[in-house]
Each structure stands twice: as C-alpha cells, then as structure tokens.
PDB file of N, CA and C in Angstrom:
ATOM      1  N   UNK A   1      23.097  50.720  43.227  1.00  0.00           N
ATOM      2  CA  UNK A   1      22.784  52.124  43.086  1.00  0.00           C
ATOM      3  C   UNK A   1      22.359  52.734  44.414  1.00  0.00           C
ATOM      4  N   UNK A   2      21.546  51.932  44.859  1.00  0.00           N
ATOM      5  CA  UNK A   2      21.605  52.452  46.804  1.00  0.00           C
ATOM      6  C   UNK A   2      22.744  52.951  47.561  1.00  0.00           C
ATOM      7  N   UNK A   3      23.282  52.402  47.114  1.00  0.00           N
ATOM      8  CA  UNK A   3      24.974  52.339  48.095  1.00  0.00           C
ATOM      9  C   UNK A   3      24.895  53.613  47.651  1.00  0.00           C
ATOM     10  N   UNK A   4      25.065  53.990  46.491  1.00  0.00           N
ATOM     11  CA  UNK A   4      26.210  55.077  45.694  1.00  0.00           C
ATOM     12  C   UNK A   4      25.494  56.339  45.765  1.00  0.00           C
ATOM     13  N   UNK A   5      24.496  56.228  46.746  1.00  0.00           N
ATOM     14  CA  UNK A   5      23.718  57.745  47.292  1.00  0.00           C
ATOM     15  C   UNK A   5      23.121  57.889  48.164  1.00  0.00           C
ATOM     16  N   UNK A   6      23.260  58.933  48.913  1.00  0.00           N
ATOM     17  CA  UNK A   6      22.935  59.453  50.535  1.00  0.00           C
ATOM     18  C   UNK A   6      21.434  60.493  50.527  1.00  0.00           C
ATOM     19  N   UNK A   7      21.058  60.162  48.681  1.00  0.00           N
ATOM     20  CA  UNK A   7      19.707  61.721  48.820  1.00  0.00           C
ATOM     21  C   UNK A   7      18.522  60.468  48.740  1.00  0.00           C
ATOM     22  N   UNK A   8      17.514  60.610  49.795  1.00  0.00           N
ATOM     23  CA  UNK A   8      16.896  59.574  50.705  1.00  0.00           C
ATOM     24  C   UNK A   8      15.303  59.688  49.066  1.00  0.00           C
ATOM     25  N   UNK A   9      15.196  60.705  48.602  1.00  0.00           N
ATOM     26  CA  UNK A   9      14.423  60.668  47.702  1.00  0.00           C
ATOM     27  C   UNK A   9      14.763  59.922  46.588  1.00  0.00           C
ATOM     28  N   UNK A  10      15.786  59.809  46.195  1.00  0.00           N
ATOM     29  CA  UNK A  10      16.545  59.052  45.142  1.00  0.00           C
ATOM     30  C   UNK A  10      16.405  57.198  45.221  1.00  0.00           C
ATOM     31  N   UNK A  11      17.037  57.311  46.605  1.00  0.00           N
ATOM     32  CA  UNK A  11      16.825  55.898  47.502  1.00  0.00           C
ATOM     33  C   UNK A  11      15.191  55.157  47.124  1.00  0.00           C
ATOM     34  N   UNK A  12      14.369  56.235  47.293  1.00  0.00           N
ATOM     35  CA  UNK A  12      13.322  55.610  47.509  1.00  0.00           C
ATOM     36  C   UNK A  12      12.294  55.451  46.370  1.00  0.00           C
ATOM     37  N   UNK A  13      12.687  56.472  45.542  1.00  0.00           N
ATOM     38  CA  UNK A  13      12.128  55.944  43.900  1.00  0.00           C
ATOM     39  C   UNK A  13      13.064  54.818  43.078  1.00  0.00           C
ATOM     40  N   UNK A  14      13.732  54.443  43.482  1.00  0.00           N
ATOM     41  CA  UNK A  14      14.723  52.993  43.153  1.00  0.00           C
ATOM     42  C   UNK A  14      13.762  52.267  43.512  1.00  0.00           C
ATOM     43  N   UNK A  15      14.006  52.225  44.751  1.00  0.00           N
ATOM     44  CA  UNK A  15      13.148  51.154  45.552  1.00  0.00           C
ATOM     45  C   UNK A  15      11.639  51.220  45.357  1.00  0.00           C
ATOM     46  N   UNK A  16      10.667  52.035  44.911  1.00  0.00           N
ATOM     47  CA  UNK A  16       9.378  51.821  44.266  1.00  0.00           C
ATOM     48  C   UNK A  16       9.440  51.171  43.487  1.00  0.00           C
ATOM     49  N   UNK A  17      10.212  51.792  42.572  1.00  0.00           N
ATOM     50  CA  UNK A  17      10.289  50.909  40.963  1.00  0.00           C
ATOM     51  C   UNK A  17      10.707  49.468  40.774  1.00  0.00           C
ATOM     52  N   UNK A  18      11.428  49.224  41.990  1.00  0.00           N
ATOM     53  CA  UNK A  18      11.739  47.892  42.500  1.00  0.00           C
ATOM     54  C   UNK A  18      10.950  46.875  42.396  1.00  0.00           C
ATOM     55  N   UNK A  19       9.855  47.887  43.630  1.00  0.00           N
ATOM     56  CA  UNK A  19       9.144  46.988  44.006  1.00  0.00           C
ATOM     57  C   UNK A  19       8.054  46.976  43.460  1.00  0.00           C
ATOM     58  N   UNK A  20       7.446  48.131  42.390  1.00  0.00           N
ATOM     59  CA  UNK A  20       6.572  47.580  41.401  1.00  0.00           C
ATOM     60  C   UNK A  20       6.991  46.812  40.085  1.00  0.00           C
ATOM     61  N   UNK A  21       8.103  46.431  40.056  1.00  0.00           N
ATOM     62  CA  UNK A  21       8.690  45.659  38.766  1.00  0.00           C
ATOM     63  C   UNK A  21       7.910  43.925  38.873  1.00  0.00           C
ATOM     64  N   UNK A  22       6.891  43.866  37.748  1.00  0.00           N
ATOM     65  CA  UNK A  22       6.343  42.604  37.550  1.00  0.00           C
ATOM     66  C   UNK A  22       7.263  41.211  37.936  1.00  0.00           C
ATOM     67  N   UNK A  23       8.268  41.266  36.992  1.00  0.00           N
ATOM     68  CA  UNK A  23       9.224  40.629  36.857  1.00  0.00           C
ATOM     69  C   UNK A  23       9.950  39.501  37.843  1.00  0.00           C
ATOM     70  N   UNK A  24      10.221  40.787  39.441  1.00  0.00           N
ATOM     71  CA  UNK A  24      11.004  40.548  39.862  1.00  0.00           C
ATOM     72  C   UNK A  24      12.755  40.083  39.647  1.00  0.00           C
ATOM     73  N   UNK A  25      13.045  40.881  38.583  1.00  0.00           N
ATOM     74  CA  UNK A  25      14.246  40.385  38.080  1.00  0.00           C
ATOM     75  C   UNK A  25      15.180  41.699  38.775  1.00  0.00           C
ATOM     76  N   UNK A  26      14.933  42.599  39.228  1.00  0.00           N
ATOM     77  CA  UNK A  26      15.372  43.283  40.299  1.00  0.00           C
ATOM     78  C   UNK A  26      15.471  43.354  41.983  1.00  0.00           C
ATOM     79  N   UNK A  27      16.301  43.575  42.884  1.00  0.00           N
ATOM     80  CA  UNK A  27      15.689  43.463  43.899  1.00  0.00           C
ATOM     81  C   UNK A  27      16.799  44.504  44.527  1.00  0.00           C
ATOM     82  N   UNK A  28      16.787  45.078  45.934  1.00  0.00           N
ATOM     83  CA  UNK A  28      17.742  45.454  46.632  1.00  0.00           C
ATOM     84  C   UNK A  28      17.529  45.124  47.985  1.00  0.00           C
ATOM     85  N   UNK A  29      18.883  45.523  48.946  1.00  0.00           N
ATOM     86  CA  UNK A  29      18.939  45.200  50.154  1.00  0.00           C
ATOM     87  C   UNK A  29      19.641  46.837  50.616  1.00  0.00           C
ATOM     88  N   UNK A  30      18.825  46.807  52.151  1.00  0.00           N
ATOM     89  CA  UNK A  30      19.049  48.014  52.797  1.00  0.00           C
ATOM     90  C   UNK A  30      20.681  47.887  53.041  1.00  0.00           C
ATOM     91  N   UNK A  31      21.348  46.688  53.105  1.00  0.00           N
ATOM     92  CA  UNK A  31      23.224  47.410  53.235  1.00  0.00           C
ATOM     93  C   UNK A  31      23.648  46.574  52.173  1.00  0.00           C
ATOM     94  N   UNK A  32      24.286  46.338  51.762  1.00  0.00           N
ATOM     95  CA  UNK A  32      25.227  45.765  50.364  1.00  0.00           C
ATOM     96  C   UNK A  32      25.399  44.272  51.215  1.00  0.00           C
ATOM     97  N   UNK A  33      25.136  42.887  50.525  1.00  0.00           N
ATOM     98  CA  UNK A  33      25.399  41.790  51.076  1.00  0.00           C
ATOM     99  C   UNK A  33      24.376  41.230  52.181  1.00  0.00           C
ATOM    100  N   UNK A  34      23.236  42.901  52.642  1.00  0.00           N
ATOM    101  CA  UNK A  34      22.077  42.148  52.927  1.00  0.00           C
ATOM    102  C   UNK A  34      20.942  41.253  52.489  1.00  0.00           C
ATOM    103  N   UNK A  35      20.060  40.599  53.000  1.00  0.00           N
ATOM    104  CA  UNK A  35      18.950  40.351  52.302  1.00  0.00           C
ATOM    105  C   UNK A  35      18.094  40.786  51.765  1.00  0.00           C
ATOM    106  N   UNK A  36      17.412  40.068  50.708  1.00  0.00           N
ATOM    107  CA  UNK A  36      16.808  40.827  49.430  1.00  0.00           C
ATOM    108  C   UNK A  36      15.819  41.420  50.090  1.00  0.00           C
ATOM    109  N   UNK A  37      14.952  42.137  49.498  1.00  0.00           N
ATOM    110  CA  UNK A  37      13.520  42.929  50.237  1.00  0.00           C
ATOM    111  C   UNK A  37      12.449  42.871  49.519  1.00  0.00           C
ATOM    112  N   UNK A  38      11.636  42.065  49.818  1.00  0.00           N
ATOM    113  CA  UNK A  38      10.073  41.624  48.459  1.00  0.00           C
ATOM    114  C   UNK A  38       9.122  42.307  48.784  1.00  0.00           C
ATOM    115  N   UNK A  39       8.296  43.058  48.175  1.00  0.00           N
ATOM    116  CA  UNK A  39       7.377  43.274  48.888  1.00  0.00           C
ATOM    117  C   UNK A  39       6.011  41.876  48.848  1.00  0.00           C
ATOM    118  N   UNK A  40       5.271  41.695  49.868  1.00  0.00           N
ATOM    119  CA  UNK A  40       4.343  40.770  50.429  1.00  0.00           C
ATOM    120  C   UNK A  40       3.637  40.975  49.235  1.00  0.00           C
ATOM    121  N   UNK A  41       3.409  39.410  48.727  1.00  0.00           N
ATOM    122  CA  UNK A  41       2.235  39.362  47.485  1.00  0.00           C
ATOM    123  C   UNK A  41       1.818  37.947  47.614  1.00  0.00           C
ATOM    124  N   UNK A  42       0.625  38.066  47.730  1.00  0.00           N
ATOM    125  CA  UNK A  42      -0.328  36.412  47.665  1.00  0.00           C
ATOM    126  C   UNK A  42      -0.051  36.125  46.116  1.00  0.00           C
ATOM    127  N   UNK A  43       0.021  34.459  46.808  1.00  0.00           N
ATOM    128  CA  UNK A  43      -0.022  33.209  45.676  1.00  0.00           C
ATOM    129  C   UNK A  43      -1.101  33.803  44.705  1.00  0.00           C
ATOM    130  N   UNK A  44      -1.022  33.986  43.532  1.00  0.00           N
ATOM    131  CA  UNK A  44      -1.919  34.193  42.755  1.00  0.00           C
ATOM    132  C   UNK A  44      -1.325  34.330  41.106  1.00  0.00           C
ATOM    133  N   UNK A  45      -1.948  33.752  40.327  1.00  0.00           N
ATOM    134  CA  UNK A  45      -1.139  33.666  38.914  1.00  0.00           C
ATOM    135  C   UNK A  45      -2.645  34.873  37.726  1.00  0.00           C
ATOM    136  N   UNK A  46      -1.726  35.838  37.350  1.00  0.00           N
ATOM    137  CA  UNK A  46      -1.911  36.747  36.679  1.00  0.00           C
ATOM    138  C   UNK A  46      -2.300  36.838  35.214  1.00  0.00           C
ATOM    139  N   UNK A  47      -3.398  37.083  34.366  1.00  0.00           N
ATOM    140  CA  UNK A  47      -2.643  37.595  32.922  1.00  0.00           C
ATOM    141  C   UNK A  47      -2.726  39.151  33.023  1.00  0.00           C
ATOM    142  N   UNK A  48      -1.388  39.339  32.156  1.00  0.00           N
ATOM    143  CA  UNK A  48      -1.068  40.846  32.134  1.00  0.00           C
ATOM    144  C   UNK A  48      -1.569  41.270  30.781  1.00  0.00           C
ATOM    145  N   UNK A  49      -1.665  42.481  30.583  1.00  0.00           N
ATOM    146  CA  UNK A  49      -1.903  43.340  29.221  1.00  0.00           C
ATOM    147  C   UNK A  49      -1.549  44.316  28.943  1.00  0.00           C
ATOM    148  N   UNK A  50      -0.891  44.892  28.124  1.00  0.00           N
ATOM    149  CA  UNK A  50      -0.078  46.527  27.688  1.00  0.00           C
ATOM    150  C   UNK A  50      -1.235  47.131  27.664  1.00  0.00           C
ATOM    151  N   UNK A  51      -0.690  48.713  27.843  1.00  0.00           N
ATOM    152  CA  UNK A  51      -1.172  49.694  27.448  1.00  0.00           C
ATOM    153  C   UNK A  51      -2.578  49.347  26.193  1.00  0.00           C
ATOM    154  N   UNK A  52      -1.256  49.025  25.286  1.00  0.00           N
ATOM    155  CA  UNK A  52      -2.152  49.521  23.836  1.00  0.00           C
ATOM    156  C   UNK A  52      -2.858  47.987  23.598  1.00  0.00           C
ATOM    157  N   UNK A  53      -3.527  47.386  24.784  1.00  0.00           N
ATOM    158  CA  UNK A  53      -4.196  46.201  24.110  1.00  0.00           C
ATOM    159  C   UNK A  53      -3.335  44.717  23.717  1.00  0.00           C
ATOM    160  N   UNK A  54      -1.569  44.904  23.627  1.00  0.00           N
ATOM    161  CA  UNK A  54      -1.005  43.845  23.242  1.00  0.00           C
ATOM    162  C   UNK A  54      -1.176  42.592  24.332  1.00  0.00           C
ATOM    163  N   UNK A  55      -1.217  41.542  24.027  1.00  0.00           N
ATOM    164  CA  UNK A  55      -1.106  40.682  25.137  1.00  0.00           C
ATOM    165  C   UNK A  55       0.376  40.687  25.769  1.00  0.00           C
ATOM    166  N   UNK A  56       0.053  40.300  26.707  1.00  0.00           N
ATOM    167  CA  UNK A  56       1.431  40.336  28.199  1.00  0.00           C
ATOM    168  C   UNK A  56       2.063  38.837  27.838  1.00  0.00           C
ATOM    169  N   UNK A  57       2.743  39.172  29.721  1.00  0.00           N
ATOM    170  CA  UNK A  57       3.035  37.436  29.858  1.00  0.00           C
ATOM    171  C   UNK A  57       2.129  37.342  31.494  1.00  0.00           C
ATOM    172  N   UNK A  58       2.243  35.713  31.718  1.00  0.00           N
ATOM    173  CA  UNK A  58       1.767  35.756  32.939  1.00  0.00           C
ATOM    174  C   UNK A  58       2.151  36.337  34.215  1.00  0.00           C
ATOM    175  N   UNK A  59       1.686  36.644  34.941  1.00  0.00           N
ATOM    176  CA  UNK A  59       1.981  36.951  36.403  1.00  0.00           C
ATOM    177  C   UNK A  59       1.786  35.960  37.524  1.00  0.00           C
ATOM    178  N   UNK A  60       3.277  35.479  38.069  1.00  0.00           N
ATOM    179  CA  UNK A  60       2.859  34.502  39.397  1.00  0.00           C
ATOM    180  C   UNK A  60       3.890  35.371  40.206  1.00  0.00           C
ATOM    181  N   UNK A  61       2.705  35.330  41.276  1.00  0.00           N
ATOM    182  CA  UNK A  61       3.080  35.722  42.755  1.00  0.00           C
ATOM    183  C   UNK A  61       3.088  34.955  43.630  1.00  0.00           C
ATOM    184  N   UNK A  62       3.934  35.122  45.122  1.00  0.00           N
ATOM    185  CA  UNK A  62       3.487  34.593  45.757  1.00  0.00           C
ATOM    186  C   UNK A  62       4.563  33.272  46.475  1.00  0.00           C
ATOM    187  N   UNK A  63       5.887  33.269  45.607  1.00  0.00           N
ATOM    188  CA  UNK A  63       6.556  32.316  45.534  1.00  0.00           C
ATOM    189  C   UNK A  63       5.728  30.837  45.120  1.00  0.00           C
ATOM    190  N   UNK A  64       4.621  30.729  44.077  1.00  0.00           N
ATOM    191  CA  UNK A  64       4.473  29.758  43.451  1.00  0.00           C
ATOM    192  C   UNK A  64       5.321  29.072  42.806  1.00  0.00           C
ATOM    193  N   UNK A  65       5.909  27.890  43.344  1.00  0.00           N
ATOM    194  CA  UNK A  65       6.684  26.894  42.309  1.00  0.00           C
ATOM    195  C   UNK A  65       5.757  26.968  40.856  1.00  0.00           C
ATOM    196  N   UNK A  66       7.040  27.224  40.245  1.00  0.00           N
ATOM    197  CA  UNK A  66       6.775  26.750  38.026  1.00  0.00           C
ATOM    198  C   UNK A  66       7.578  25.667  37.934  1.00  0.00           C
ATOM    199  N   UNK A  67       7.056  24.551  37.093  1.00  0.00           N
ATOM    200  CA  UNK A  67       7.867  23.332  36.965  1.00  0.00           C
ATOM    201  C   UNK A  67       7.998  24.117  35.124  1.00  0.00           C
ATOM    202  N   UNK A  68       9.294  23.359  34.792  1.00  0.00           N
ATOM    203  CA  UNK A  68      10.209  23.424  33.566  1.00  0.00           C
ATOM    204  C   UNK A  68       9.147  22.368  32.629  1.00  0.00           C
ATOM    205  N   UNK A  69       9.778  22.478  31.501  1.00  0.00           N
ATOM    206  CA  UNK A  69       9.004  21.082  30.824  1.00  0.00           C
ATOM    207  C   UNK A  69      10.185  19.902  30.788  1.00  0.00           C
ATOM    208  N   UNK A  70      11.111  20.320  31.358  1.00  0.00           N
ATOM    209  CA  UNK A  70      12.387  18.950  31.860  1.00  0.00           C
ATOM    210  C   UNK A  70      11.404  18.732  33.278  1.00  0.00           C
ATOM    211  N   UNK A  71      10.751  19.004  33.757  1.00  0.00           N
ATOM    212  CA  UNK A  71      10.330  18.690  35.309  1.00  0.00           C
ATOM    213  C   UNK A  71      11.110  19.103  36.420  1.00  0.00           C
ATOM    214  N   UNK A  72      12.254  20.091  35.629  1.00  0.00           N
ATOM    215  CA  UNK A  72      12.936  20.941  36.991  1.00  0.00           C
ATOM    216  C   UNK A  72      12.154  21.899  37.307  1.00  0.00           C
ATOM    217  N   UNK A  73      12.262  22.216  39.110  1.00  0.00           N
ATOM    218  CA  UNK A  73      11.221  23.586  39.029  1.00  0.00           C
ATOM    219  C   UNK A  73      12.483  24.619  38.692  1.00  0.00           C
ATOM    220  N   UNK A  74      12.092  25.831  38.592  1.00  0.00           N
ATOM    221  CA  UNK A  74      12.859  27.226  38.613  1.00  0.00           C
ATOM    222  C   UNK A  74      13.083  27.631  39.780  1.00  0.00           C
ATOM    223  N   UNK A  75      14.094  28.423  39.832  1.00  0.00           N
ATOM    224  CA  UNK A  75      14.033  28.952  41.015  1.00  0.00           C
ATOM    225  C   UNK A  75      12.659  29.963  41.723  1.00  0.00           C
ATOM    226  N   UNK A  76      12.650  29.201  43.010  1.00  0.00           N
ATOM    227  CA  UNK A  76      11.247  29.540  43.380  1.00  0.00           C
ATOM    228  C   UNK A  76      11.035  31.293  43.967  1.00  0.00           C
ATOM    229  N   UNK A  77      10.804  32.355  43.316  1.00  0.00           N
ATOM    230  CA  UNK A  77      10.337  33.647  43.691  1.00  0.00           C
ATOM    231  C   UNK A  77       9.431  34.451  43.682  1.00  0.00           C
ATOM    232  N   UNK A  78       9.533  35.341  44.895  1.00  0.00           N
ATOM    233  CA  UNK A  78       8.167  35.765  44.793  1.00  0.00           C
ATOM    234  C   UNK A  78       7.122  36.842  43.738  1.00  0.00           C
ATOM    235  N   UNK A  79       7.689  36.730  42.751  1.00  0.00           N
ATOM    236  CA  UNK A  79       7.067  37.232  41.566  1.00  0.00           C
ATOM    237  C   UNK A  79       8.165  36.609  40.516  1.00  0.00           C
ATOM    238  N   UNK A  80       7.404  36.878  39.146  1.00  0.00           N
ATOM    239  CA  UNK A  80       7.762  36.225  37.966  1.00  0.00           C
ATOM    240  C   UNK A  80       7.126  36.474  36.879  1.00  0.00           C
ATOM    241  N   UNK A  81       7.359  36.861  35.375  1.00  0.00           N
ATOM    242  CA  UNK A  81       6.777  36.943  34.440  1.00  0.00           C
ATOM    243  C   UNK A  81       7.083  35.981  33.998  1.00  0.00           C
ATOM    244  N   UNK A  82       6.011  34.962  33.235  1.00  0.00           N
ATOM    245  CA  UNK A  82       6.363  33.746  32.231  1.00  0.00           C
ATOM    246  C   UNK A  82       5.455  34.157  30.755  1.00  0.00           C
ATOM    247  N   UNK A  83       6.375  33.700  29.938  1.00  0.00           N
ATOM    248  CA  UNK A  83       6.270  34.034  28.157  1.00  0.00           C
ATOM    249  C   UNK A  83       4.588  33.586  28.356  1.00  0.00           C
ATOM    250  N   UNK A  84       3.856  34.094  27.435  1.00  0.00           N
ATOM    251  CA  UNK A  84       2.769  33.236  26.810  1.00  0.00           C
ATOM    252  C   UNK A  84       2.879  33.485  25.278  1.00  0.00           C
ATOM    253  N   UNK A  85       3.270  34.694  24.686  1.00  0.00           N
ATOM    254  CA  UNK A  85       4.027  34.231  23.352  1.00  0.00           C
ATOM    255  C   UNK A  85       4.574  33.144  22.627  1.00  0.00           C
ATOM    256  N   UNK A  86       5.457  32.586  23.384  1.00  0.00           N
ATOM    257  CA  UNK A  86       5.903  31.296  22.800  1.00  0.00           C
ATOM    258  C   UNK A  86       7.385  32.054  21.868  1.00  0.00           C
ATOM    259  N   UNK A  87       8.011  32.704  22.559  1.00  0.00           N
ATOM    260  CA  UNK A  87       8.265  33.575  21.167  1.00  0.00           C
ATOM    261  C   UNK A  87       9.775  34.354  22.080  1.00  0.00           C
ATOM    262  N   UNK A  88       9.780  33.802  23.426  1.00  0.00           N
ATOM    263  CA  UNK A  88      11.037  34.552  24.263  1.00  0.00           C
ATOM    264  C   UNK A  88      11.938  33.545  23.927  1.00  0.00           C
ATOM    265  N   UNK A  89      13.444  34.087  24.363  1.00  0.00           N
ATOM    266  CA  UNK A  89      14.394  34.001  24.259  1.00  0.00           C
ATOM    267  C   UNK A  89      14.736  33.189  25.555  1.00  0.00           C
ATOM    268  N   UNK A  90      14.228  33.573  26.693  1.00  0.00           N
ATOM    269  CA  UNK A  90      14.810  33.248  27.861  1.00  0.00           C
ATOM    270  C   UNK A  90      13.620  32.459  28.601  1.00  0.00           C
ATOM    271  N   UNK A  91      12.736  31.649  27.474  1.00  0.00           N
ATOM    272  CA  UNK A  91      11.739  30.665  28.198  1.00  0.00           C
ATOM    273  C   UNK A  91      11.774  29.592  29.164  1.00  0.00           C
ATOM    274  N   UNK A  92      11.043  29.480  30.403  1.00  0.00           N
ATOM    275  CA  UNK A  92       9.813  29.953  30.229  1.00  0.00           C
ATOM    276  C   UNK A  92       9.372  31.459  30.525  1.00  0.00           C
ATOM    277  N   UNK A  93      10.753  31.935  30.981  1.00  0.00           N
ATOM    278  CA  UNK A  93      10.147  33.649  31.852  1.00  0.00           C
ATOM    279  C   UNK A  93       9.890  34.501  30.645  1.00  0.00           C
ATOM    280  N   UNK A  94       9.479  35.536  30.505  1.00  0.00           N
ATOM    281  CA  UNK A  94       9.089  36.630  29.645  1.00  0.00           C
ATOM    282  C   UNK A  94      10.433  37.479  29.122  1.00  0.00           C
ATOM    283  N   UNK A  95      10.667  37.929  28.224  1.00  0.00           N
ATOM    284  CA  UNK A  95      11.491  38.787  27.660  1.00  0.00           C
ATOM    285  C   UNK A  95      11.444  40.313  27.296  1.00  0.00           C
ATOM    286  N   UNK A  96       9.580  40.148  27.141  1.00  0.00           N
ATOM    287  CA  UNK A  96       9.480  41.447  26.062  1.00  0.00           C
ATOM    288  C   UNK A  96       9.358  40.952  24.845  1.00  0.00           C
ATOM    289  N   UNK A  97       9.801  39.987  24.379  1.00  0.00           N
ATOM    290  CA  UNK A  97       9.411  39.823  22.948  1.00  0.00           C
ATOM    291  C   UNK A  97       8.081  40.216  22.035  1.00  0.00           C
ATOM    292  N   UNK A  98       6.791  39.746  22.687  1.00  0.00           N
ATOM    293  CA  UNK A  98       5.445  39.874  22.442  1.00  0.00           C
ATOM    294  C   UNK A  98       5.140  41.047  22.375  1.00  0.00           C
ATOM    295  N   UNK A  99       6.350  42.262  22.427  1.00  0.00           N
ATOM    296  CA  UNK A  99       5.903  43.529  22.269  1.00  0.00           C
ATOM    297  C   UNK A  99       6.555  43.539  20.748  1.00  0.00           C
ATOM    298  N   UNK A 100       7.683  43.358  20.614  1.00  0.00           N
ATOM    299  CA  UNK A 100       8.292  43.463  19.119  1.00  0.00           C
ATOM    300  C   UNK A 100       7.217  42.328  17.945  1.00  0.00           C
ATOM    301  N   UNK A 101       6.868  41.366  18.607  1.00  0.00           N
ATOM    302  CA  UNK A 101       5.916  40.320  17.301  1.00  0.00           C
ATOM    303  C   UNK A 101       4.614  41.087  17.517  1.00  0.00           C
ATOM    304  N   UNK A 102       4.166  42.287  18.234  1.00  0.00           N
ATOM    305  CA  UNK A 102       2.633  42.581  18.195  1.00  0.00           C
ATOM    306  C   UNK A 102       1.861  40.994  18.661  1.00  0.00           C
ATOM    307  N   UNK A 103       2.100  40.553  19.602  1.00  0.00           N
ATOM    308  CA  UNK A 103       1.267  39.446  20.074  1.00  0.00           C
ATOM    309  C   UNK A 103      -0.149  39.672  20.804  1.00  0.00           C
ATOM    310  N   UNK A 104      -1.408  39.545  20.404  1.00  0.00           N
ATOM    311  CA  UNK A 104      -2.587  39.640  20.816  1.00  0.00           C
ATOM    312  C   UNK A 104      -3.361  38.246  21.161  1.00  0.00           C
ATOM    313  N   UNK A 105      -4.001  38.393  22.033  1.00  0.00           N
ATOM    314  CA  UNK A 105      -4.805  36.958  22.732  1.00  0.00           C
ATOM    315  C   UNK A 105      -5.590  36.952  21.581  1.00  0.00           C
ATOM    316  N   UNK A 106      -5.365  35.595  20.797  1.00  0.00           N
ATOM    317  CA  UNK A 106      -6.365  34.878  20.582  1.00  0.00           C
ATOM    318  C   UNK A 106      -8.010  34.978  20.745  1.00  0.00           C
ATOM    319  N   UNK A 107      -8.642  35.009  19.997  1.00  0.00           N
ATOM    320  CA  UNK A 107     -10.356  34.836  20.461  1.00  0.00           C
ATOM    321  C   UNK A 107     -10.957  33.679  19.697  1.00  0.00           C
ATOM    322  N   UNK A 108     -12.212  33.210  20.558  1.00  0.00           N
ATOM    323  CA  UNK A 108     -12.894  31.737  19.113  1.00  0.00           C
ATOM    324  C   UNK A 108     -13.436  33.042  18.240  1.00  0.00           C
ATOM    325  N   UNK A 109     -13.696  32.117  17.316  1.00  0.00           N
ATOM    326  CA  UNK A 109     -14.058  32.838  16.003  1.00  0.00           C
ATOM    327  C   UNK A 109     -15.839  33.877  16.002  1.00  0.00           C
ATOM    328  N   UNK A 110     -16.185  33.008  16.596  1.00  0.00           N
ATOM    329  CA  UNK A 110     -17.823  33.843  17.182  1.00  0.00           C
ATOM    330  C   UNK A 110     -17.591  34.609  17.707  1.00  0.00           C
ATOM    331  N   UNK A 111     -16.369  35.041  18.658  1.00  0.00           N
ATOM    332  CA  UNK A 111     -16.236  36.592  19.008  1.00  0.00           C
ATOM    333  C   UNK A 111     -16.432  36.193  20.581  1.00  0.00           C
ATOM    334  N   UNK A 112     -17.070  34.807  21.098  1.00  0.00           N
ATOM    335  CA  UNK A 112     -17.081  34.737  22.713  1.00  0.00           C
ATOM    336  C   UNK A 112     -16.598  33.255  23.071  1.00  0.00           C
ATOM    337  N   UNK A 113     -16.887  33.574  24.659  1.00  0.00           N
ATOM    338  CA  UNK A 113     -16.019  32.426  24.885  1.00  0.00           C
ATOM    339  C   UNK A 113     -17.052  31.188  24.450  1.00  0.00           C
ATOM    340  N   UNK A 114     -16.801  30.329  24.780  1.00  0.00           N
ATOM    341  CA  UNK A 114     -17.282  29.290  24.207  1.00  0.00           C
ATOM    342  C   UNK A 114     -17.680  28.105  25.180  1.00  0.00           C
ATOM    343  N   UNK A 115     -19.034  28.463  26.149  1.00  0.00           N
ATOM    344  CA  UNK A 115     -19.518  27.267  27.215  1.00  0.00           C
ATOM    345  C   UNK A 115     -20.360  25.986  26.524  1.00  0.00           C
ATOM    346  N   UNK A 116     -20.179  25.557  27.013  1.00  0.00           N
ATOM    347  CA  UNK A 116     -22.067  24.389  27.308  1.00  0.00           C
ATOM    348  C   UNK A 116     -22.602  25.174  28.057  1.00  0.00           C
ATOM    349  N   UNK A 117     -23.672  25.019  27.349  1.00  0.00           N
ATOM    350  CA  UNK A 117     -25.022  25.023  28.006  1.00  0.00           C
ATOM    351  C   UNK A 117     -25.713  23.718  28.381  1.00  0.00           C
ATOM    352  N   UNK A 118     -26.952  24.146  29.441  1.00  0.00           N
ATOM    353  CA  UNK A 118     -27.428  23.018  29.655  1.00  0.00           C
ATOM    354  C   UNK A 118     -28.229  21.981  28.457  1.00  0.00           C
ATOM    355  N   UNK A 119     -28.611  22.527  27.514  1.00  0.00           N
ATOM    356  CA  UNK A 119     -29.152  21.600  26.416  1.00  0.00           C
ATOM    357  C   UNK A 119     -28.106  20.947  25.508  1.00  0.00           C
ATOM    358  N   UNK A 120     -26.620  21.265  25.527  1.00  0.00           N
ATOM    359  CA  UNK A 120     -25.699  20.741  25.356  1.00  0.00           C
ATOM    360  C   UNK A 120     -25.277  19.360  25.754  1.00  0.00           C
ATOM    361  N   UNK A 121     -25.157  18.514  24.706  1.00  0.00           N
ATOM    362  CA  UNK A 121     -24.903  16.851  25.028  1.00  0.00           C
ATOM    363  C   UNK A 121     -23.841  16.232  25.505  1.00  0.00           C
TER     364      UNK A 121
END
C-alpha cells in the first residue's frame, strides 16, 4: 500500500498503525523488496487487556526467542502476540479468539492473590 501512493500523510498513518500493531504480523519497507522496519522495543514479555476488561494475549518484545511445545523455536521477532486463551486457531500466537469466547483472567477464589506469609509453614 506504500508503493501505491505519493500523499506523504497517507504513507505515514500506514506506517503508525504499523508500527503500533501488537502483533507484529504487519510490517513495511521504505522501497518494495527493502528491509523490514521495526520499531526499537526492549526484551520484555507483556500481559495485555481489552478495552472492556476481557483478557488479552501475551506481549513479547524484543526479539525474545518462544520455544514450541515440539521444542522448535518460532520464528524469532521483534514483537508477538501469544494465545493465553488456549482457544486460537493459529497457536501458540494469538488470533483474537478470546474476544469471541469472552475470555477473562482467572482469580483465586478469596478475591487475592495468594502469598505466604511469614508464619506460613
């Protein structure tokens, strides 16, 4: 879609949306057949959350290797959504699904998290 327009405002809300896409399942290059363009994001693994409270999927940045549960890694990039649903199509990465099942995080039943304390055995 870059290629196919010369209005520099157009160009460049592509390329925001690009480059705020969680995912990374988008990318572009300044000439056709160039290299991709990431924007810089530290190693760091994410949980995400909708709008309305639904639970997300994870967020890894950073080009963190994900190993498969065959023990292949994925291809290694610098961002990535992975399912925590359990519930995608295209696992381990995210789909969107967890928006159609209404998927919400889990809580323990007391309502908090759940430490030891020090009088704890």
């Amino acid at each position: 879609m870059l290629a196919d327009t010369d209005d520099s405002d157009v160009r460049s809300d592509i390329m925001g949306r690009i480059d705020h896409c969680p995912s990374g399942s988008y990318s572009y290059a300044l000439q056709r057949g160039g290299d991709s363009i990431e924007p810089d994001l530290p190693q760091a693994i994410s949980v995400l959350e909708e709008e309305n409270r639904l639970a997300s999927a994870l967020w890894v940045t950073g080009a963190v290797p994900v190993l498969r549960a065959d023990g292949r890694t994925l291809q290694i990039r610098n961002r990535m959504t992975l399912c925590r649903c359990g519930h995608s199509s295209s696992k381990p990465l995210c789909d969107g699904t967890h928006r159609k099942i209404g998927f919400h995080e889990e809580t323990p039943a007391d309502g908090g998290d759940r430490r030891p304390n020090n009088d704890e055995g």
